[in-house]
N, C-alpha and C. Protein backbone atom coordinates (compact mmCIF):
# COMPACT_ATOMS: atom_id res chain seq x y z
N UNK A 1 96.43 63.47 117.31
CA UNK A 1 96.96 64.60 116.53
C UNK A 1 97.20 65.79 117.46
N UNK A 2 98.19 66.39 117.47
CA UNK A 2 98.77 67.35 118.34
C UNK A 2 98.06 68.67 117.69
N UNK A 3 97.58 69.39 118.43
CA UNK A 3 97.12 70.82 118.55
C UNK A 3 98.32 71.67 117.10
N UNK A 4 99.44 71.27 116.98
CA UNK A 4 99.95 72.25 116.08
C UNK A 4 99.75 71.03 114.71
N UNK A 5 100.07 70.11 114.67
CA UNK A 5 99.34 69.55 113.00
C UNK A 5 97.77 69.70 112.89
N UNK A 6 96.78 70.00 114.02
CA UNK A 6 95.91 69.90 113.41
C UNK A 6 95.59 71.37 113.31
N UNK A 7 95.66 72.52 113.49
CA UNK A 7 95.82 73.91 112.87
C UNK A 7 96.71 73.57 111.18
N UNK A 8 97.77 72.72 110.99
CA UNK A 8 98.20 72.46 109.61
C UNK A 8 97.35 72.03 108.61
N UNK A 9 96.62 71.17 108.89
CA UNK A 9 95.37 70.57 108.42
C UNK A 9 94.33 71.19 107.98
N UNK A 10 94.16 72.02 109.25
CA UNK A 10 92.92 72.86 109.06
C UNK A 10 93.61 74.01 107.54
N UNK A 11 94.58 74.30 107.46
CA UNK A 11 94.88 75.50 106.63
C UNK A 11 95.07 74.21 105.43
N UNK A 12 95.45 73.24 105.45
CA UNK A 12 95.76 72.91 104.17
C UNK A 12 94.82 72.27 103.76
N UNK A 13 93.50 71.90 104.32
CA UNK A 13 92.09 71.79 103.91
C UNK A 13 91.45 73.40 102.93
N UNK A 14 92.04 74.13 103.35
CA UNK A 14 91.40 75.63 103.09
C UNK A 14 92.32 76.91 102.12
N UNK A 15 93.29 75.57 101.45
CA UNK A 15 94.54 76.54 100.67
C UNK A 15 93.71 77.03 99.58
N UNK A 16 94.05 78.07 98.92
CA UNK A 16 93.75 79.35 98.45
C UNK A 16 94.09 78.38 97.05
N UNK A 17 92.92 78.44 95.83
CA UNK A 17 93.08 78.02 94.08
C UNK A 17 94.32 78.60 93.61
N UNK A 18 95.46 77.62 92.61
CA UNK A 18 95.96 78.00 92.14
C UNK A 18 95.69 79.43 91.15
N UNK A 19 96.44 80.07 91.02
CA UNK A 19 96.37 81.33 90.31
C UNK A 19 97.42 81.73 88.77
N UNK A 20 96.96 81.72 87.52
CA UNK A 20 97.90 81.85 86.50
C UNK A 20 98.50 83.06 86.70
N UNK A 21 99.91 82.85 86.52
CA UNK A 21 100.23 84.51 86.25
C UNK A 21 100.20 85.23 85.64
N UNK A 22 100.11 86.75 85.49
CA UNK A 22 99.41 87.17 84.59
C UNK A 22 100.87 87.39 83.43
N UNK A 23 100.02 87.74 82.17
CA UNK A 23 100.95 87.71 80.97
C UNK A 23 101.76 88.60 80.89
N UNK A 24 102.72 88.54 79.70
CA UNK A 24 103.81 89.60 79.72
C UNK A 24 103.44 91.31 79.58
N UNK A 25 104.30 91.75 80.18
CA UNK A 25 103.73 93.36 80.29
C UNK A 25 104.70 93.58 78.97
N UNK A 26 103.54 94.42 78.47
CA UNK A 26 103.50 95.05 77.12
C UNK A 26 103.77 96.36 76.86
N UNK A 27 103.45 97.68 77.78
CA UNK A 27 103.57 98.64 77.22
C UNK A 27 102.66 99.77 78.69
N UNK A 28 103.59 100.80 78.97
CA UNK A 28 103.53 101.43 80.31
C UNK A 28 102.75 102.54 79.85
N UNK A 29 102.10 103.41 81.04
CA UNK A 29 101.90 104.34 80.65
C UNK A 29 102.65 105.46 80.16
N UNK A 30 102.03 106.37 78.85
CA UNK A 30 102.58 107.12 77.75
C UNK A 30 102.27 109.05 77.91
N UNK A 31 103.06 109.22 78.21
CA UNK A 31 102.78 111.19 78.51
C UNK A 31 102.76 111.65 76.43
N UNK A 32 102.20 112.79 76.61
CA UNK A 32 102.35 113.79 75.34
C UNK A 32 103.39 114.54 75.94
N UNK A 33 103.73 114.82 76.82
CA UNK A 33 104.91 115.74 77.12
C UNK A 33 105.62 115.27 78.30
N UNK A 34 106.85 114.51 78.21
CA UNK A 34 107.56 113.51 79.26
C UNK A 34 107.84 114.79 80.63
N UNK A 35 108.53 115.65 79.71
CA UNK A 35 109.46 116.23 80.40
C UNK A 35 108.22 117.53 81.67
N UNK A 36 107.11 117.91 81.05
CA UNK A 36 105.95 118.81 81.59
C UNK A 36 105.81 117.67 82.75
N UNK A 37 105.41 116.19 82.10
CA UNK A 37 104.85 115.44 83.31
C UNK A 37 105.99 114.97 84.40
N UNK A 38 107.14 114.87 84.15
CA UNK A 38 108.42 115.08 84.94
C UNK A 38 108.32 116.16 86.08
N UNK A 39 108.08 117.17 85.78
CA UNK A 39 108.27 118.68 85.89
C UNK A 39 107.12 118.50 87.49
N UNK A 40 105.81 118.31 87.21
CA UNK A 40 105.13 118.22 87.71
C UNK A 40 104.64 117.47 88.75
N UNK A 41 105.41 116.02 88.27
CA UNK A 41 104.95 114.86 89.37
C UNK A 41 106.26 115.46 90.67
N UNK A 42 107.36 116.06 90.12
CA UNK A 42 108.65 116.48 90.49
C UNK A 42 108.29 117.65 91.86
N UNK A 43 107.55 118.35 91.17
CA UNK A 43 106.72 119.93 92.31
C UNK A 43 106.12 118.98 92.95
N UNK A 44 104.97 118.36 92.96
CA UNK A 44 104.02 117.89 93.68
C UNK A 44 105.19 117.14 94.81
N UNK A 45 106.45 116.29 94.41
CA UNK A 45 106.86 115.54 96.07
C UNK A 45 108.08 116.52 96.93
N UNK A 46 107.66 117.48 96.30
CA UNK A 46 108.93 118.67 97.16
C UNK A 46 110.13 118.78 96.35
N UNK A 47 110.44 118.80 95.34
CA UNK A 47 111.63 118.91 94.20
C UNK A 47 110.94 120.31 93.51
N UNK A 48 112.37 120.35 92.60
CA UNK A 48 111.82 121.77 92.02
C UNK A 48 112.71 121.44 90.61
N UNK A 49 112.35 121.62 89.51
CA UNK A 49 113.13 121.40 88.06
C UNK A 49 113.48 122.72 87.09
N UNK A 50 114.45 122.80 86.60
CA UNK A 50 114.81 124.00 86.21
C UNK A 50 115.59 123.29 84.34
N UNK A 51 115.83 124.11 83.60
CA UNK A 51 116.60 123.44 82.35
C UNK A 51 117.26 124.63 81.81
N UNK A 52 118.33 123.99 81.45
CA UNK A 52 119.54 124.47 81.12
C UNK A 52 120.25 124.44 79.61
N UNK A 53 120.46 125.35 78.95
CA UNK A 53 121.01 125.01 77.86
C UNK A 53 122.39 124.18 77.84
N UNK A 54 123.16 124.68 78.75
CA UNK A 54 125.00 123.88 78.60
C UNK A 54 125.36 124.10 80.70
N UNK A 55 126.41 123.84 80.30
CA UNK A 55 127.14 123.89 81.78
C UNK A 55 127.24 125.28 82.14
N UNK A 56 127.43 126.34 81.55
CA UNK A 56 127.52 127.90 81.83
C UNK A 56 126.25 128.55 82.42
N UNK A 57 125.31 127.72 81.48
CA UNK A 57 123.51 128.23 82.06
C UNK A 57 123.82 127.64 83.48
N UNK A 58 123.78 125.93 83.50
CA UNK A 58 123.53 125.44 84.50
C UNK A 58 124.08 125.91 85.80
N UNK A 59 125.19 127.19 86.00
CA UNK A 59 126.14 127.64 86.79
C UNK A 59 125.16 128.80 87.13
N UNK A 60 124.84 129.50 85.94
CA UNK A 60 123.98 130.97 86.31
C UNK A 60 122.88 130.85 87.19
N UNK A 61 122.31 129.62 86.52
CA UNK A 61 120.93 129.27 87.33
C UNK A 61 121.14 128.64 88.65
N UNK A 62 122.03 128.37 89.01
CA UNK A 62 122.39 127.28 90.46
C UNK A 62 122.58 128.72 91.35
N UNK A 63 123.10 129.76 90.50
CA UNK A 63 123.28 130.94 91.40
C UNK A 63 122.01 131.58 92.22
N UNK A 64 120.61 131.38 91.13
CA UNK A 64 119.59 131.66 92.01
C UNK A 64 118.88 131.08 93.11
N UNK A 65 119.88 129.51 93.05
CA UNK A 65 118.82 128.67 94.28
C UNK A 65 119.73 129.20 95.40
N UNK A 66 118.70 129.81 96.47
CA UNK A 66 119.42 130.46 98.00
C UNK A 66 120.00 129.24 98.39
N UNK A 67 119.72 127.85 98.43
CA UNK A 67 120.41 126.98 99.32
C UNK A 67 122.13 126.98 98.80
N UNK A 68 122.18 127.26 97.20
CA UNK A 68 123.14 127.40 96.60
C UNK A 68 123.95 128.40 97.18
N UNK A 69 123.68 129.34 96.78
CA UNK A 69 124.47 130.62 97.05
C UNK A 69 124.45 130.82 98.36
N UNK A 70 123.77 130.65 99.89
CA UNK A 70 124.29 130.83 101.02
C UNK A 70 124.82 129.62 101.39
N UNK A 71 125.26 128.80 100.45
CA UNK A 71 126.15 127.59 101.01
C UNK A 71 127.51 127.95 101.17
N UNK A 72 128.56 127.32 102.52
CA UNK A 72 129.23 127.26 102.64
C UNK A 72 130.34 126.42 102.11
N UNK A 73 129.85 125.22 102.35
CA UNK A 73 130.76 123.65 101.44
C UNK A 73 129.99 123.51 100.92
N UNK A 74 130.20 123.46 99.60
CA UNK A 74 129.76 122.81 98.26
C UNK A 74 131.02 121.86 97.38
N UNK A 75 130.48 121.10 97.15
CA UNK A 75 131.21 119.63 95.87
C UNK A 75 129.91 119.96 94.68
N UNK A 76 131.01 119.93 93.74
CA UNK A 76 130.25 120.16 92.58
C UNK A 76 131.22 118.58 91.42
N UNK A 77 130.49 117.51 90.88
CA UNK A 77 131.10 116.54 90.64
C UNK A 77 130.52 116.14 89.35
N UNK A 78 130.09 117.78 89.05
CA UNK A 78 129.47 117.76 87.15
C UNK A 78 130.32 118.82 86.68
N UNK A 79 131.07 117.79 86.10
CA UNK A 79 132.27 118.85 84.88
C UNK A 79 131.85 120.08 84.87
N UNK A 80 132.16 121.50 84.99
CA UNK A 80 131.93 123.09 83.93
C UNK A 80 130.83 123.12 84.76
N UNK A 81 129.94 122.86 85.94
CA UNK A 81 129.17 122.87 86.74
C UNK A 81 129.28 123.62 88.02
N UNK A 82 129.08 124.75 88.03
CA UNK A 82 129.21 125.06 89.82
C UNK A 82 130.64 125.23 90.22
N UNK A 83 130.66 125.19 91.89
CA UNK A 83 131.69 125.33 92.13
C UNK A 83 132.07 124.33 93.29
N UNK A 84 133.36 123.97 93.76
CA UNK A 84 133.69 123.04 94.78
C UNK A 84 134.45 123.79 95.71
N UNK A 85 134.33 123.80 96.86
CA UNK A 85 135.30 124.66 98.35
C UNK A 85 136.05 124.03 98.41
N UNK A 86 136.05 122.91 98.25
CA UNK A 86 137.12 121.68 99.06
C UNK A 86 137.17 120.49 97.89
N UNK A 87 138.24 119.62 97.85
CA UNK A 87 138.85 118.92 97.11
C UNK A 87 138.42 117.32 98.27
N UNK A 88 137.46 117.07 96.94
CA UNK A 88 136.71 115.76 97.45
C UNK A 88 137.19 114.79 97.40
N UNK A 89 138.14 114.63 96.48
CA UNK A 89 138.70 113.54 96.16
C UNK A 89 140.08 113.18 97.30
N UNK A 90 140.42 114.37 98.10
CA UNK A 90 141.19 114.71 98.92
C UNK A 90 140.70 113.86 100.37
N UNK A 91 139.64 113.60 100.42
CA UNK A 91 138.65 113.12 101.83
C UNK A 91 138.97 111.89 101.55
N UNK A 92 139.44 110.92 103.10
CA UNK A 92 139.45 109.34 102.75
C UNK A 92 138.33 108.92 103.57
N UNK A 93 137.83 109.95 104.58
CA UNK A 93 136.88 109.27 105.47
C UNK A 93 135.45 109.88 104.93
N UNK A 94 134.54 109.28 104.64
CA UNK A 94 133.55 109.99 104.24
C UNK A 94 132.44 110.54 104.97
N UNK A 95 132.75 110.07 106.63
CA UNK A 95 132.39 110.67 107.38
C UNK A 95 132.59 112.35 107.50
N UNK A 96 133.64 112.24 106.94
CA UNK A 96 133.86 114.33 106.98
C UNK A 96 133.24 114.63 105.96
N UNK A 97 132.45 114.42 105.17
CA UNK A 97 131.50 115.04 104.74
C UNK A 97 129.68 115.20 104.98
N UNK A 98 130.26 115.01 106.33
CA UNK A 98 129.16 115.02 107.07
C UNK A 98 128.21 116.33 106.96
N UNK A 99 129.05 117.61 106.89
CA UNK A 99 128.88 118.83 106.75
C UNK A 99 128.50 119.70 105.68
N UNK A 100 128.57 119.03 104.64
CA UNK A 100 128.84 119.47 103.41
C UNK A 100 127.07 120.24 103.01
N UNK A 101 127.42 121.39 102.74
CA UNK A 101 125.62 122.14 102.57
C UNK A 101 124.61 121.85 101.14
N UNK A 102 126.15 121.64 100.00
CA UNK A 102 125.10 121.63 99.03
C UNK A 102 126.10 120.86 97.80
N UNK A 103 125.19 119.67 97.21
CA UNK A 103 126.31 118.91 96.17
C UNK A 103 125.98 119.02 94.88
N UNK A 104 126.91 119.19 94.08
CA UNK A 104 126.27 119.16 92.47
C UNK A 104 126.46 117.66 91.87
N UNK A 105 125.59 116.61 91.62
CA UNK A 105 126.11 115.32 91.19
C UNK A 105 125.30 115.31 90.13
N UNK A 106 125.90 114.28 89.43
CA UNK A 106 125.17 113.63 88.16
C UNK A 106 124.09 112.91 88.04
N UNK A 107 123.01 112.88 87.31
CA UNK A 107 122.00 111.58 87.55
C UNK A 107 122.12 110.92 86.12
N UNK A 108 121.64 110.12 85.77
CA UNK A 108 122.04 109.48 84.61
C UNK A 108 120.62 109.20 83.80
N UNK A 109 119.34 109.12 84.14
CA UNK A 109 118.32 108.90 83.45
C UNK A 109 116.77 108.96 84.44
N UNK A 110 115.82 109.96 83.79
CA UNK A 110 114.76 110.72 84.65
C UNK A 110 113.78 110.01 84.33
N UNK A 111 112.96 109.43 85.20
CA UNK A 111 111.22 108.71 84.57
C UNK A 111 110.05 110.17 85.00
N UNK A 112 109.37 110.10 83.79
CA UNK A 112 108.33 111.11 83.91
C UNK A 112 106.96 110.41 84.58
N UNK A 113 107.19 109.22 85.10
CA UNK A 113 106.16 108.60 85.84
C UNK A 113 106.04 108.79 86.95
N UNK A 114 107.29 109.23 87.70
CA UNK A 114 107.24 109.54 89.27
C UNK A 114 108.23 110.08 89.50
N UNK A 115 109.01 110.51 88.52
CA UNK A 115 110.32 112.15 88.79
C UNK A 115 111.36 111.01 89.72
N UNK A 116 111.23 110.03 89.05
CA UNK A 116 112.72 109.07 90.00
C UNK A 116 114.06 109.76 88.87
N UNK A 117 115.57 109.49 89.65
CA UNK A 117 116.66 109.82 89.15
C UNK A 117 117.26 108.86 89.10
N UNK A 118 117.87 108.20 88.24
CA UNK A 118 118.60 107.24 88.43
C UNK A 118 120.30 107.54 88.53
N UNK A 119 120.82 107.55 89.57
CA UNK A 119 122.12 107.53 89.91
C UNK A 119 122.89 106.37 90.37
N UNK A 120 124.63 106.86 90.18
CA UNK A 120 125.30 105.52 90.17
C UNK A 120 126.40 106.85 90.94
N UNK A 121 127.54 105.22 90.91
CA UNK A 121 128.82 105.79 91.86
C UNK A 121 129.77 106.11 90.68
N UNK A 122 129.84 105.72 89.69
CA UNK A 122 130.98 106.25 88.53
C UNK A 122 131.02 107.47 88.89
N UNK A 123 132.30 107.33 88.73
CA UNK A 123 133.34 108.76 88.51
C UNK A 123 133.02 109.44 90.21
N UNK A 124 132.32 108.91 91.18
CA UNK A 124 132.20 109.37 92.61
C UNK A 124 132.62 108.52 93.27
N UNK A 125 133.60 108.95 94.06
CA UNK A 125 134.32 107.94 95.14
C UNK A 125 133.64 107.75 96.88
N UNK A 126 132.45 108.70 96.64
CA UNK A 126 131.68 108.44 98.23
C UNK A 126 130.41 108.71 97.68
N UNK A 127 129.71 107.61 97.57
CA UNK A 127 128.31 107.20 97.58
C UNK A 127 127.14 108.06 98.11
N UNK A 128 127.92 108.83 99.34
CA UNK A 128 127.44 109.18 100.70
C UNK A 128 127.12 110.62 100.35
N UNK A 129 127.88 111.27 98.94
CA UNK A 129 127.25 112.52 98.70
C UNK A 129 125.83 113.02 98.09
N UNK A 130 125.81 111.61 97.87
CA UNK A 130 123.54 111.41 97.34
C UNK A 130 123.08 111.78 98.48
N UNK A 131 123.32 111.50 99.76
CA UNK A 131 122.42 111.48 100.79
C UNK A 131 122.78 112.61 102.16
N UNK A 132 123.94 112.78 102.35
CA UNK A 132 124.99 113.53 103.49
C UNK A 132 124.61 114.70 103.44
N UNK A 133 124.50 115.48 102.03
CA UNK A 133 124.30 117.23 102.30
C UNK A 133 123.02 117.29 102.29
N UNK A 134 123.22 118.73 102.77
CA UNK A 134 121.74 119.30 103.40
C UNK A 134 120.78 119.54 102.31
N UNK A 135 121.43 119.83 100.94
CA UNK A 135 120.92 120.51 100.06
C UNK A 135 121.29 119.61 98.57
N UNK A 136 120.89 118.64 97.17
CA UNK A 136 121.20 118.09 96.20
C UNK A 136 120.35 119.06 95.54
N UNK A 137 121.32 118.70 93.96
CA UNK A 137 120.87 119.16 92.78
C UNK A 137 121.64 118.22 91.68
N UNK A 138 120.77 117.62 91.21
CA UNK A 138 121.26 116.76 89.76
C UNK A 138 120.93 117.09 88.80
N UNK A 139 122.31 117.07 87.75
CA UNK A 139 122.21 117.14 86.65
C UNK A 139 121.72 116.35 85.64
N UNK A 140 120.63 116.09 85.07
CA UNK A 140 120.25 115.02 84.19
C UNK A 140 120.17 115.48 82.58
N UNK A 141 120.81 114.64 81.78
CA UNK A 141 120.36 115.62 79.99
C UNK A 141 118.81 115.34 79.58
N UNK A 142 118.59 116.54 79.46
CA UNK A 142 116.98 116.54 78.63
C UNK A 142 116.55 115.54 78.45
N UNK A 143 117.00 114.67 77.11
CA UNK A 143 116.96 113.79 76.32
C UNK A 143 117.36 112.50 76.89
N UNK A 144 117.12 112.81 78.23
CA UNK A 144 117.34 110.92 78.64
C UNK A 144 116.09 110.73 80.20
N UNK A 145 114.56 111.42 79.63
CA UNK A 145 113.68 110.91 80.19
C UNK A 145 112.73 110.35 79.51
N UNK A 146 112.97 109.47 80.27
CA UNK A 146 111.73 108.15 79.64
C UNK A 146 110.17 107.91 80.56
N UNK A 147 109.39 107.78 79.47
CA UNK A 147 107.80 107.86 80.34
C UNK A 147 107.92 107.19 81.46
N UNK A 148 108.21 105.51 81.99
CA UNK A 148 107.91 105.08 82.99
C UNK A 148 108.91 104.08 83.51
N UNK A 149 108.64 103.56 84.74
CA UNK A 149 109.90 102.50 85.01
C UNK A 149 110.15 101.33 84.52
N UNK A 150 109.05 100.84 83.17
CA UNK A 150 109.58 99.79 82.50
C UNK A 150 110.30 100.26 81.34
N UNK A 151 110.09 101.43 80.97
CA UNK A 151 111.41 101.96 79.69
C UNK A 151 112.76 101.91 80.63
N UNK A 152 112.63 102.36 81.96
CA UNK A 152 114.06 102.73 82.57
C UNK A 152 114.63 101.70 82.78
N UNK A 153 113.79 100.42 83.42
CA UNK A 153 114.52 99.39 83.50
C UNK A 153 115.12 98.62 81.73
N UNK A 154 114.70 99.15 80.90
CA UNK A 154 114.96 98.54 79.84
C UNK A 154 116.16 99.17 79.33
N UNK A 155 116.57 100.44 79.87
CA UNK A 155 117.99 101.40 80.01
C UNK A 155 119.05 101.26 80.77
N UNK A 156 118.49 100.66 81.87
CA UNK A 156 119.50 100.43 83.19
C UNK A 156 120.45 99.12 83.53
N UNK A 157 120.94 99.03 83.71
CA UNK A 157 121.94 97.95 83.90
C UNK A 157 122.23 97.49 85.67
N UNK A 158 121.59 97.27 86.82
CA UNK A 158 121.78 97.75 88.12
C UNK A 158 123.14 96.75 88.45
N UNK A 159 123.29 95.71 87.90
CA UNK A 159 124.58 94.87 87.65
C UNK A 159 126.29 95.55 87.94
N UNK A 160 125.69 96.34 86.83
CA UNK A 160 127.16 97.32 85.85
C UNK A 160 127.90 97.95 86.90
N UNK A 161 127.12 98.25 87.62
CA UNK A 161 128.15 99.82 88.98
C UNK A 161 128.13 99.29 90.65
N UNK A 162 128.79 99.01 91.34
CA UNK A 162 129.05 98.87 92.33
C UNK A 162 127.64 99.48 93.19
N UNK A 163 126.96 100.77 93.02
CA UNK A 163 125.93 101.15 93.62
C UNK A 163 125.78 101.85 92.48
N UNK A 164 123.97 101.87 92.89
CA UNK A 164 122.86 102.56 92.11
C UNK A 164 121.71 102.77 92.62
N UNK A 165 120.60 103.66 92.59
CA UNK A 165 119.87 104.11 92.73
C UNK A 165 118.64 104.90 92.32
N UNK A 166 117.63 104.38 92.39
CA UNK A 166 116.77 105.65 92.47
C UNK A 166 116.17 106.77 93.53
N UNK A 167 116.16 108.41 92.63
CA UNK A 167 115.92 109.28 93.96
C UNK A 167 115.36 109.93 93.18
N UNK A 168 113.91 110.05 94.53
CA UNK A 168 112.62 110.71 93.45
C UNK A 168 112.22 112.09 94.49
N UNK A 169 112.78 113.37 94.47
CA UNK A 169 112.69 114.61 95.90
C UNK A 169 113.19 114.81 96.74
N UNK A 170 113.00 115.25 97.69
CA UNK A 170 114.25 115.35 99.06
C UNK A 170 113.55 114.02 99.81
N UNK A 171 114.40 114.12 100.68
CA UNK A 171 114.14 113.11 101.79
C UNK A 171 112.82 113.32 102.50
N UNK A 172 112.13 112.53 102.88
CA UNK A 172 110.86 112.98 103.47
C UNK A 172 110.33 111.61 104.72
N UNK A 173 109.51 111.96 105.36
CA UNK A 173 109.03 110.90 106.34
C UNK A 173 107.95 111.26 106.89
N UNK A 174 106.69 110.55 107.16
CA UNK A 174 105.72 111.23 107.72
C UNK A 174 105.21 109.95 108.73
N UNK A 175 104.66 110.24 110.15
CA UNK A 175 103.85 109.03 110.85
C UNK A 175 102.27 109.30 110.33
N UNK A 176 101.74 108.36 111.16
CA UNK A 176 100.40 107.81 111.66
C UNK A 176 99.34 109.14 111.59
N UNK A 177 100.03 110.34 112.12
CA UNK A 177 99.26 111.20 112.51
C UNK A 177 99.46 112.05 110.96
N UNK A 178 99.92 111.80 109.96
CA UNK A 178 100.23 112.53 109.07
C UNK A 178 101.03 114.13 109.12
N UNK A 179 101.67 113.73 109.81
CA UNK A 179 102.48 115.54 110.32
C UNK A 179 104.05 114.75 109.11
N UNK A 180 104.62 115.17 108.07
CA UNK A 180 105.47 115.26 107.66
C UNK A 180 106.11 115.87 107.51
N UNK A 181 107.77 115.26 107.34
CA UNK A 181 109.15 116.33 108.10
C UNK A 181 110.19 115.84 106.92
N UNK A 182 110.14 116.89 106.44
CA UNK A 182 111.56 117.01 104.78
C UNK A 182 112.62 116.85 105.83
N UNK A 183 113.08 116.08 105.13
CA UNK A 183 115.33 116.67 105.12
C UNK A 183 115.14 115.71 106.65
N UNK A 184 114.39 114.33 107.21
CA UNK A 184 114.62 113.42 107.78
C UNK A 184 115.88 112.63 107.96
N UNK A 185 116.64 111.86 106.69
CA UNK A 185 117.07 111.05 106.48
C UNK A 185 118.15 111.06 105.58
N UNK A 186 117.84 112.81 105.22
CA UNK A 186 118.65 112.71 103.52
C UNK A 186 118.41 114.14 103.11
N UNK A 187 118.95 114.52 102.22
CA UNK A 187 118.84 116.52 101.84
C UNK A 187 117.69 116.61 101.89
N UNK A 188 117.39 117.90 102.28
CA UNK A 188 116.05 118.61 102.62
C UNK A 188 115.86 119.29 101.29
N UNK A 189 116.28 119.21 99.99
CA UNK A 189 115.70 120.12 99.07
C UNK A 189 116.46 119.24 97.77
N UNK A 190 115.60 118.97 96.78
CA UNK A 190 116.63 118.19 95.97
C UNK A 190 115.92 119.28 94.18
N UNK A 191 116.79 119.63 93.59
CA UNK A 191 116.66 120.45 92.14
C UNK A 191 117.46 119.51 91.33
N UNK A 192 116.35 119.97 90.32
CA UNK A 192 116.91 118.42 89.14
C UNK A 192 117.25 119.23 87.68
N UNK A 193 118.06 119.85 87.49
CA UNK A 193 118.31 120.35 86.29
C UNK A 193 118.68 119.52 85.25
N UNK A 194 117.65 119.91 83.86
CA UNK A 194 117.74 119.43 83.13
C UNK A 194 118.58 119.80 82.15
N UNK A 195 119.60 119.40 81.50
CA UNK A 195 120.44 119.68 80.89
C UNK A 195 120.73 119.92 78.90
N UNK A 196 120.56 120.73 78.03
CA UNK A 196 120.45 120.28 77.17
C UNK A 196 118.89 120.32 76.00
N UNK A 197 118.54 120.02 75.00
CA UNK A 197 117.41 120.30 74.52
C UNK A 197 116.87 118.95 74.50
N UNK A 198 115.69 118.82 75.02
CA UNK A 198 114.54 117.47 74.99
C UNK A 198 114.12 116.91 73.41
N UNK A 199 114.06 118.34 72.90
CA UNK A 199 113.56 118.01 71.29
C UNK A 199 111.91 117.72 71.34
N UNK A 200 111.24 118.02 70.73
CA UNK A 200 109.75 118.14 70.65
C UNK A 200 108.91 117.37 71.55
N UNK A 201 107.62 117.50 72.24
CA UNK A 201 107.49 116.55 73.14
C UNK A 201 106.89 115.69 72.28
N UNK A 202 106.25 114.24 72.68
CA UNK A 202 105.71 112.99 71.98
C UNK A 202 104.73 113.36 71.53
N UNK A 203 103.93 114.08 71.86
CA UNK A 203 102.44 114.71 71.17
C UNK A 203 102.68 115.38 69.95
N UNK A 204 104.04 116.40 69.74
CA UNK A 204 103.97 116.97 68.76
C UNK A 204 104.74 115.78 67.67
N UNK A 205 105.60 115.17 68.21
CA UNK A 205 105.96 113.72 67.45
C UNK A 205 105.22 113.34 66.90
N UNK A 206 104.35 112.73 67.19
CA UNK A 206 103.16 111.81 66.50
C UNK A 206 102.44 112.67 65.88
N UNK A 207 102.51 113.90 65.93
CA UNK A 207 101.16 114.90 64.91
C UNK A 207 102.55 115.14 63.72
N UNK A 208 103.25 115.31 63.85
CA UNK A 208 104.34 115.36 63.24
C UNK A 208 104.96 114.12 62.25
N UNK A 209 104.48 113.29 62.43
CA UNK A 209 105.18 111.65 61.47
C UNK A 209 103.94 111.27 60.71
């Protein structure tokens, strides 16, 4: 017996008991207030959340974030949202938006379990504006955060859109030595405006029915 079957031997004398898998998942963890625990898990990874009644608020308030207002190029690619310098749809290389300081995009659905965003490429023709500027802010409506990532996956379709994603803060990276450095890989500051009214949180729901 050759030195490499009998190391085979030896492990398949010593394989590890079959194991049942475990049963169907039933039911995730549940907030009294989605949008507070959103808010919060959101501060804690370097994001910042703000809410908005309509597109006019959401413009007033974008005025107070400094990354906003001392931006130079901005794409704004939420209808009645902000403002755009340059005509995006105008760019074929998406390399020239290499520069771009600060983007207004859409997100499509918020988990209050870990402040993820779920974004897609509809209605955006460069993928590359999730990640390229220095500075994001997504628009998400109130009313489309769900407690955890098994409600979201039960919302999501990752099939449906050419690209999709989740994005949970700015970009971040840290080594061995624990020294961590924002805006690595991807915008250094990401604001998640919420759009719209949430409607009562789940705590007052249930005292309420």
């Amino acid at each position: 017996m050759s030195a490499r079957e009998e190391i085979l031997e030896r492990i398949r004398q010593h394989g590890r008991p079959e194991t049942e898998l475990p049963g169907e998942f039933t039911q995730g963890v549940v907030y009294d207030d989605r949008l507070q625990q959103f808010r919060e898990v959101l501060e804690s990874i370097g994001g910042q959340c703000c809410e908005a009644e309509n597109a006019d608020d959401v413009s007033r308030r974008l005025e107070s974030v400094e990354a906003y207002s001392s931006a130079s190029k901005i794409v704004s690619l939420v209808p009645g949202v902000g403002r755009s310098t340059f005509d995006v749809e105008a760019v074929d290389d998406p390399h020239d938006l290499e520069d771009v300081d600060f983007a207004i995009l859409p997100g499509r659905l918020a988990v209050a379990e870990n402040a993820a965003i779920w974004v897609t490429d509809d209605r955006i023709r460069h993928r590359v504006l999730y990640f390229l500027p220095q500075h994001l802010a997504l628009v998400v409506p109130a009313d489309r955060i769900v407690h955890n990532m098994h409600e979201a996956y039960a919302q999501i379709d990752p099939a449906a859109t050419r690209f999709a994603a989740f994005i949970a803060g700015p970009s971040k990276t840290a080594d061995i030595e624990q020294s961590l450095v924002i805006g690595a890989h991807g915008a250094k500051s990401l604001t998640v405006i919420l759009i719209g009214r949430s409607g009562q949180s789940d705590g007052e729901a249930a005292r309420s029915s």
